[in-house]
Protein backbone atom coordinates (compact mmCIF):
# COMPACT_ATOMS: atom_id res chain seq x y z
CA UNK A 1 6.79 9.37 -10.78
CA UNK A 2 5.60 10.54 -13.86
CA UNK A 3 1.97 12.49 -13.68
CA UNK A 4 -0.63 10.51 -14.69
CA UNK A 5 -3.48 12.85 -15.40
CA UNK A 6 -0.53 14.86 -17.55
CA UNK A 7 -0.67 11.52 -19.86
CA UNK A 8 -3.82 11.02 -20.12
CA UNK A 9 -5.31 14.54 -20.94
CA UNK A 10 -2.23 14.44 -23.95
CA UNK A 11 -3.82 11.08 -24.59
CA UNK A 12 -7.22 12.79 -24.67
CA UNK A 13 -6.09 15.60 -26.50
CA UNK A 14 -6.49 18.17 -23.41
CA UNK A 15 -4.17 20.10 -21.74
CA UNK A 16 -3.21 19.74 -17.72
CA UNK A 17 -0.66 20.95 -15.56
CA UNK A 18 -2.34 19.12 -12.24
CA UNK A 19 -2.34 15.89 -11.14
CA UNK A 20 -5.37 13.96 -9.58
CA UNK A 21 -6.66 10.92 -8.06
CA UNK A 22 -7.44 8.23 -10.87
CA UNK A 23 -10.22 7.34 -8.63
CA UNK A 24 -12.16 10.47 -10.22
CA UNK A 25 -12.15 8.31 -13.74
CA UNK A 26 -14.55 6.23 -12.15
CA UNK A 27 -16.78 9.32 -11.89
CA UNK A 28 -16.52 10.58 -15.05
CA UNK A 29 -17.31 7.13 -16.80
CA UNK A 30 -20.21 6.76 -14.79
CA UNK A 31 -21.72 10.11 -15.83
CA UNK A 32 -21.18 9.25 -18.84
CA UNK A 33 -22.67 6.20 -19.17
CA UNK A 34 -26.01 7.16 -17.12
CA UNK A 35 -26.42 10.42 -18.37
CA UNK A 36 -27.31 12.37 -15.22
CA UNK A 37 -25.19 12.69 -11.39
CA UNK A 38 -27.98 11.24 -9.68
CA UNK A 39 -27.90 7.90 -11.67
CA UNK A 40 -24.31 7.80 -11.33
CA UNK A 41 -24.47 7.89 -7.70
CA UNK A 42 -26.91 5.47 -7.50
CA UNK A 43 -24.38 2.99 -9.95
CA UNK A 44 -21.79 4.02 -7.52
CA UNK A 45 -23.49 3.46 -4.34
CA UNK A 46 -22.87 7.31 -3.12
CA UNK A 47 -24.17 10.47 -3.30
CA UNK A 48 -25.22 13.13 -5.74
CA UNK A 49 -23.01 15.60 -4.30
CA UNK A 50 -20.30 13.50 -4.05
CA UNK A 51 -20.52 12.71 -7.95
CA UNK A 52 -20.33 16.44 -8.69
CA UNK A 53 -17.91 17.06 -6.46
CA UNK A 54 -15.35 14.28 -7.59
CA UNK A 55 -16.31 15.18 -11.49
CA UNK A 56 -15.31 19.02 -10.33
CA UNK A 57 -12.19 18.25 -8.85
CA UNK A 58 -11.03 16.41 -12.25
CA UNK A 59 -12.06 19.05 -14.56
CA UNK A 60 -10.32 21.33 -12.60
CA UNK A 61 -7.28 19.23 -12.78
CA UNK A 62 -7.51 18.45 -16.18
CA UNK A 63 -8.29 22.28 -16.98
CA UNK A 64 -11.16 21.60 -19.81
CA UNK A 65 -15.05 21.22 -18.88
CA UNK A 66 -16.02 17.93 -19.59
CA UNK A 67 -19.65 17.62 -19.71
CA UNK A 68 -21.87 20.13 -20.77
CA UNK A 69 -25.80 20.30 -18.61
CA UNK A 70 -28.68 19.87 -20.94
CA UNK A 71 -32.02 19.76 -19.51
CA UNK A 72 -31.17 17.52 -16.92
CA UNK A 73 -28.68 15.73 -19.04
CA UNK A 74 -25.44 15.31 -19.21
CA UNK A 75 -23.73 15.51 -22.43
CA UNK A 76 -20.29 14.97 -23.48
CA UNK A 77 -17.89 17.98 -24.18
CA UNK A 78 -15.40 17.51 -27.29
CA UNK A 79 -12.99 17.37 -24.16
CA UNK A 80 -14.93 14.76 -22.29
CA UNK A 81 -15.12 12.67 -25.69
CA UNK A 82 -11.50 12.87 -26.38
CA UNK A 83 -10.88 11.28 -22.70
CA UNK A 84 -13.80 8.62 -22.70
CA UNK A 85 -11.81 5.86 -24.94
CA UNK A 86 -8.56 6.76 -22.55
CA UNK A 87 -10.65 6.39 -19.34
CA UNK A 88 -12.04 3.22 -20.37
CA UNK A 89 -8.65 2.19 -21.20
CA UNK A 90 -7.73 2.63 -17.95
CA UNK A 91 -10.86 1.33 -16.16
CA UNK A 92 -10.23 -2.41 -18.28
CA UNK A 93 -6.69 -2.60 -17.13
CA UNK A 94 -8.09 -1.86 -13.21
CA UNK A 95 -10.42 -4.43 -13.65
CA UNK A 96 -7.73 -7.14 -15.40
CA UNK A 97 -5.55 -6.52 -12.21
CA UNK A 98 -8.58 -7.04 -9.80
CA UNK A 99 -9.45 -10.48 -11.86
CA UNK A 100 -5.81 -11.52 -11.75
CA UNK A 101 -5.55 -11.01 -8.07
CA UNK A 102 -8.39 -12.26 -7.71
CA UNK A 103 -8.03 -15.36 -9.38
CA UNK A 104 -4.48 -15.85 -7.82
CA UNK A 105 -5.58 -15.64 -4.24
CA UNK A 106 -7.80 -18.42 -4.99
CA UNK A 107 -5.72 -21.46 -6.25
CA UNK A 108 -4.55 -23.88 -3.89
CA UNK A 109 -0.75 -22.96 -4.29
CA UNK A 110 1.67 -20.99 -2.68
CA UNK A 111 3.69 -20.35 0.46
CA UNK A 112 2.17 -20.24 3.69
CA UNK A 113 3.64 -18.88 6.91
CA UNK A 114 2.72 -20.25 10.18
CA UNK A 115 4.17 -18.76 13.45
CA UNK A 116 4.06 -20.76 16.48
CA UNK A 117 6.03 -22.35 19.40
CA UNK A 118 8.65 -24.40 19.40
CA UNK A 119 6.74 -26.64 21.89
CA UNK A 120 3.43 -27.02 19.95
CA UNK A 121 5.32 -27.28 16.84
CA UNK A 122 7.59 -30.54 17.98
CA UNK A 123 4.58 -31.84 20.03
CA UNK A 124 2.32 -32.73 17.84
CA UNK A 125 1.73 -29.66 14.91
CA UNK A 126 4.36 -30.85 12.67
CA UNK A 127 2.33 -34.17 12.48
CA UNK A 128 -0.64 -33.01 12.10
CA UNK A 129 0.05 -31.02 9.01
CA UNK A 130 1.44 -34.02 7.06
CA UNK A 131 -2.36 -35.00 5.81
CA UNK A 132 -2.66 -30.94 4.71
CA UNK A 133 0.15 -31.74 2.74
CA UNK A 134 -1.04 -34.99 1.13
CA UNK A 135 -3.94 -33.20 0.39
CA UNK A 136 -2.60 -29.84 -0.86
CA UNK A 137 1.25 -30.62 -2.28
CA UNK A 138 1.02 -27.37 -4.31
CA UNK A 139 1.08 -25.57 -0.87
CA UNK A 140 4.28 -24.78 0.74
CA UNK A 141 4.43 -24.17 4.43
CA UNK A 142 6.67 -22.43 6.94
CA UNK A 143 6.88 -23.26 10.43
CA UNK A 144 8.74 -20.23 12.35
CA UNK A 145 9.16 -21.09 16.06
CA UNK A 146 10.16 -19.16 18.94
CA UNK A 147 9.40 -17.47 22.07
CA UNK A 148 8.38 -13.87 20.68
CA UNK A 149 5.90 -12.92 19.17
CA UNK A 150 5.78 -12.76 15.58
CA UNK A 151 4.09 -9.63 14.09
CA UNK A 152 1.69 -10.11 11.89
CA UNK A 153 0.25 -6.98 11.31
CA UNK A 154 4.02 -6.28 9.50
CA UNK A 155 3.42 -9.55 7.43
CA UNK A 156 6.24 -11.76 9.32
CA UNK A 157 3.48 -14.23 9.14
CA UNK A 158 0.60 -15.15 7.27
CA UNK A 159 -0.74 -16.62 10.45
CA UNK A 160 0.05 -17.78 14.07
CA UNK A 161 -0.97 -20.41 16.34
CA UNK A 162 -0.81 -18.86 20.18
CA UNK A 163 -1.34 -20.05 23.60
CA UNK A 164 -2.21 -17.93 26.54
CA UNK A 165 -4.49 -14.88 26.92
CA UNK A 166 -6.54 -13.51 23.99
CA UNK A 167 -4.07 -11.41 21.51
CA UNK A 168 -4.78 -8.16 20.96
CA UNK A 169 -3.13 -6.90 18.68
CA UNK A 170 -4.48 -4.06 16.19
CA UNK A 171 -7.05 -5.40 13.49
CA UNK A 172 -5.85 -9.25 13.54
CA UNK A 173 -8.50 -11.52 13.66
CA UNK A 174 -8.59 -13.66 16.49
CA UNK A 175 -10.38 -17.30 16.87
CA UNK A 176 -10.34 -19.88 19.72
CA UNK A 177 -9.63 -23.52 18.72
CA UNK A 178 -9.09 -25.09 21.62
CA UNK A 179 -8.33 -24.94 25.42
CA UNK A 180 -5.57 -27.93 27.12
CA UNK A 181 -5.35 -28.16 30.95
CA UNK A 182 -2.35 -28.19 33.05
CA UNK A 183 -1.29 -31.14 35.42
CA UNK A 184 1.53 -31.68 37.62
CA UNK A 185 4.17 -34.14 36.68
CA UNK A 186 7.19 -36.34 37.59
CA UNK A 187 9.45 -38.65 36.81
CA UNK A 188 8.74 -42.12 38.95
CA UNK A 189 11.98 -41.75 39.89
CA UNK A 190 12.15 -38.73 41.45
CA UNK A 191 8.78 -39.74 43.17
CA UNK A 192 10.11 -42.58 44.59
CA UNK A 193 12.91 -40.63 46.52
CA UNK A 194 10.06 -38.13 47.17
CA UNK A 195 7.07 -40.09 48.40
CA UNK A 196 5.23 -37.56 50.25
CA UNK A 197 4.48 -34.26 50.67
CA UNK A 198 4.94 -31.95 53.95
CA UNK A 199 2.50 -30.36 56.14
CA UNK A 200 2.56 -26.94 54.44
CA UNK A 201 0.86 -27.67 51.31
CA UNK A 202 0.71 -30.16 47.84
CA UNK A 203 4.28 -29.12 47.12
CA UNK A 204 6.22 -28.64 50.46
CA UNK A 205 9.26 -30.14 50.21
CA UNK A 206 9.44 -31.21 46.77
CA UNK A 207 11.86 -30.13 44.07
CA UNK A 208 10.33 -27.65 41.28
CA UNK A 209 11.07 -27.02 37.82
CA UNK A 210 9.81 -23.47 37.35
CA UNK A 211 9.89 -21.19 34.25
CA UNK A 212 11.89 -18.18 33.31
CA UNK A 213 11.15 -15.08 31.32
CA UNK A 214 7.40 -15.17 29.27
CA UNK A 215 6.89 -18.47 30.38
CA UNK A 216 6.91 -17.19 34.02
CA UNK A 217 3.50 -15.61 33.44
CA UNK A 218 1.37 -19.00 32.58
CA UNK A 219 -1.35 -19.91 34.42
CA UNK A 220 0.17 -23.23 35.45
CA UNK A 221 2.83 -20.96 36.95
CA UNK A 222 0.43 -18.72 38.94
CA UNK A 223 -0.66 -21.68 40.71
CA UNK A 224 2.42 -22.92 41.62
CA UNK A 225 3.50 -19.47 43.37
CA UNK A 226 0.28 -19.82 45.15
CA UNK A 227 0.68 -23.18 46.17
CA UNK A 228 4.39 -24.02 46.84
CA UNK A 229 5.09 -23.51 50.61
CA UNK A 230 7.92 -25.51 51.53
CA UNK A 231 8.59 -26.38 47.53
CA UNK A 232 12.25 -25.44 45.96
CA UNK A 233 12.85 -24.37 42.81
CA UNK A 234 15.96 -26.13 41.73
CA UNK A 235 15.41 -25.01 37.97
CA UNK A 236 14.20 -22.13 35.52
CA UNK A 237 13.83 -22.63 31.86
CA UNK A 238 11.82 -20.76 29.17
CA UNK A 239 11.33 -23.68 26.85
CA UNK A 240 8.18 -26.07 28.31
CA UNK A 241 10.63 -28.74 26.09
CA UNK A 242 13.30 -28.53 28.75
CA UNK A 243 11.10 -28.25 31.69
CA UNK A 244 9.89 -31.88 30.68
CA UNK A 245 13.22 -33.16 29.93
CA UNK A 246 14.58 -31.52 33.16
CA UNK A 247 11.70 -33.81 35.40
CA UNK A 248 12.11 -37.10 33.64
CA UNK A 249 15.80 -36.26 34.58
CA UNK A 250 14.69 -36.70 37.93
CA UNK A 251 15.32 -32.74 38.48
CA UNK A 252 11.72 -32.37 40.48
CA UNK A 253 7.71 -32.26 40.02
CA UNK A 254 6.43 -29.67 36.72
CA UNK A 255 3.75 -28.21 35.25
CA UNK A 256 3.05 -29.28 31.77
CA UNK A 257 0.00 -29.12 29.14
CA UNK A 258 -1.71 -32.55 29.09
CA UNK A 259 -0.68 -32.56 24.97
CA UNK A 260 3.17 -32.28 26.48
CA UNK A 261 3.07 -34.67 29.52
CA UNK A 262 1.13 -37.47 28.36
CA UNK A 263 3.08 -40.23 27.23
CA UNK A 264 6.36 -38.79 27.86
CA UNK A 265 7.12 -41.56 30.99
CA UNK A 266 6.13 -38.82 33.09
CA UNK A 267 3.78 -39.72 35.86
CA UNK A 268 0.40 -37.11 37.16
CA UNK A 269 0.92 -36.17 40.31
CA UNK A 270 -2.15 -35.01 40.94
CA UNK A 271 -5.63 -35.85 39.29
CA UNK A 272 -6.82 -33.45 39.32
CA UNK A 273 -6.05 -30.16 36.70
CA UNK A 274 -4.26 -27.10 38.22
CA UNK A 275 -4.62 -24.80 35.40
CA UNK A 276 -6.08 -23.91 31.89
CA UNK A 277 -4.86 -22.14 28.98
CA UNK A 278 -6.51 -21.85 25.53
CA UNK A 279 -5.36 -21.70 21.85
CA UNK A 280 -6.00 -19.02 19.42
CA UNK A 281 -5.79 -18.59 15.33
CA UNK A 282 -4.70 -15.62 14.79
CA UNK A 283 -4.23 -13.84 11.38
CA UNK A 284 -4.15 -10.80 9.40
CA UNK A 285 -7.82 -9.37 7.94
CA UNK A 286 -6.45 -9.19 4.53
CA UNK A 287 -5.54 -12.86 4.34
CA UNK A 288 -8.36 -14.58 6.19
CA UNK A 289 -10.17 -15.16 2.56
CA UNK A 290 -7.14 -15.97 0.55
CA UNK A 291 -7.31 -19.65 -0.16
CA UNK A 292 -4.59 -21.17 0.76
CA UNK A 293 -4.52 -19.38 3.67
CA UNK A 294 -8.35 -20.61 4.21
CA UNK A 295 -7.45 -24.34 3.79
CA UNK A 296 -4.90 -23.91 6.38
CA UNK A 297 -6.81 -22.38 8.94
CA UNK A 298 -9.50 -24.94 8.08
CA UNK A 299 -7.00 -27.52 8.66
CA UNK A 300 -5.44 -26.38 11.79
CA UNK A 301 -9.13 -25.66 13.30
CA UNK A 302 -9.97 -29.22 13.01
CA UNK A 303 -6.76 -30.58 13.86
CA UNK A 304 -6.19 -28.59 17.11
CA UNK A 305 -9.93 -29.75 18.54
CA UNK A 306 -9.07 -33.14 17.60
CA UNK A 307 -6.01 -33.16 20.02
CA UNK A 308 -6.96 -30.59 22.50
CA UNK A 309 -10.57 -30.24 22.35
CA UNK A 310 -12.87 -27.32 21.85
């Protein structure tokens, strides 16, 4: 890497053998402009000391004194007035980056990653992101599904739609949209061969489909280890997909989200709700402002309460 305060002291007409943080321009233009350390801290939102110090540690680098102190001014060595035009130089093309950038994270255009669940994805996500698409074509999205967990804080993601217990992950930003309650389901088949329950409890001697892996550790599982005296479990899947499949087979009585169960020809077997999970937006601090990442998050928000509730 070529050393930049080498160029720009030849640029200057200075000599330098160090190299230094091109932070310290900053610094230097602001003295210059002002006049005096104290008015450039105040521009700069810092210290007096700190100006003096920075403006030290780049006329030390740059090996020529830069300002000269005149009754409380500063004034402007030949050195410091041989770098001035270069340092402003350098300050515009800062500033035409930051504008760029700027302006680039704001259109309405791009790709936009969204990691999630298989489940929640064929459910009912992948529908409800056909009107964000009407209404933003110039926005490309990505569903990636799966089990893991997709880290965002290494940019696998822009963003992630998770179900469970409250990530907590580093410096991701975390927000609840929505909560969906568990019930217990069957197929009427499989309830007709199995019309009632045994002594020992809601699930003695019934068939269960249960969950492997991850999925072992949902809340709808919880109860069913604390509830199933007497119950089998004839099958173990980690994929809530199969698990519904598996009981409209006929396989035996499971515990789905409402969003899952409903309308599926599975029937409630009990009215009541045996457990509660919530949904949380999740995505990285440096994105949360971008806009396309902001009209998706605005989108999802609205669309998740709208089929789960708040």
């Amino acid at each position: 890497m070529p050393n930049i305060a080498t160029g720009i002291c030849k640029d200057a007409g200075v000599s330098s053998s160090a190299s230094y943080d091109w932070n310290d321009l900053r610094y230097f233009l602001a003295c210059a402009r002002t006049g005096s350390l104290s008015k450039a801290g105040k521009s700069l939102k810092v210290d007096q000391t700190t100006v003096s110090r920075r403006l030290g540690t780049l006329e030390w680098a740059i090996g020529a004194r830069l300002f000269d102190r005149v009754s409380q001014h500063m004034v402007l060595t030949p050195a410091g007035e041989a770098l001035l035009e270069t340092a402003q130089q350098v300050e515009h093309g800062a500033l035409e980056i930051a504008r760029r950038a700027s302006g680039a994270d704001a259109r309405l255009e791009g790709v936009v990653r969204i990691a999630t669940s298989e489940t929640l994805s064929v459910s009912f996500l992948t529908r409800q992101l056909v009107s964000l698409h009407e209404a933003h074509p110039d926005i490309e999205l990505e569903l990636l599904t799966g089990t893991l967990s997709t880290n965002l804080l290494q940019r696998e993601a822009d963003l992630a739609l998770r179900v469970g217990p409250k990530p907590t992950q580093g410096s991701l930003v975390v927000k609840k949209i929505g909560s969906h309650d568990f019930h217990l389901y069957a197929s009427e088949a499989y309830l007709t061969r199995h019309p009632a329950t045994g002594p020992g409890g809601p699930l003695d001697g019934h068939d269960v489909v249960g969950f492997a892996d991850e999925l072992s550790e949902i809340p709808a599982m919880k109860w069913i280890e604390q509830n199933g005296k007497g119950a089998r479990v004839v099958l173990r899947t980690n994929s809530l997909l199969s698990a519904a499949e598996a009981s409209l087979g006929g396989w035996g009585l499971v515990p789905l989200p409402t969003f899952l169960g409903e309308g599926r020809g599975l029937v409630r077997v009990m009215d009541e709700p045996i457990a509660n999970a919530q949904f949380w937006l999740v995505v990285h601090p440096d994105l949360q402002h971008v806009g396309r990442i902001r009209v998706v998050i605005e989108h999802l928000t609205a669309a998740m309460k709208s089929v789960v509730g708040g």
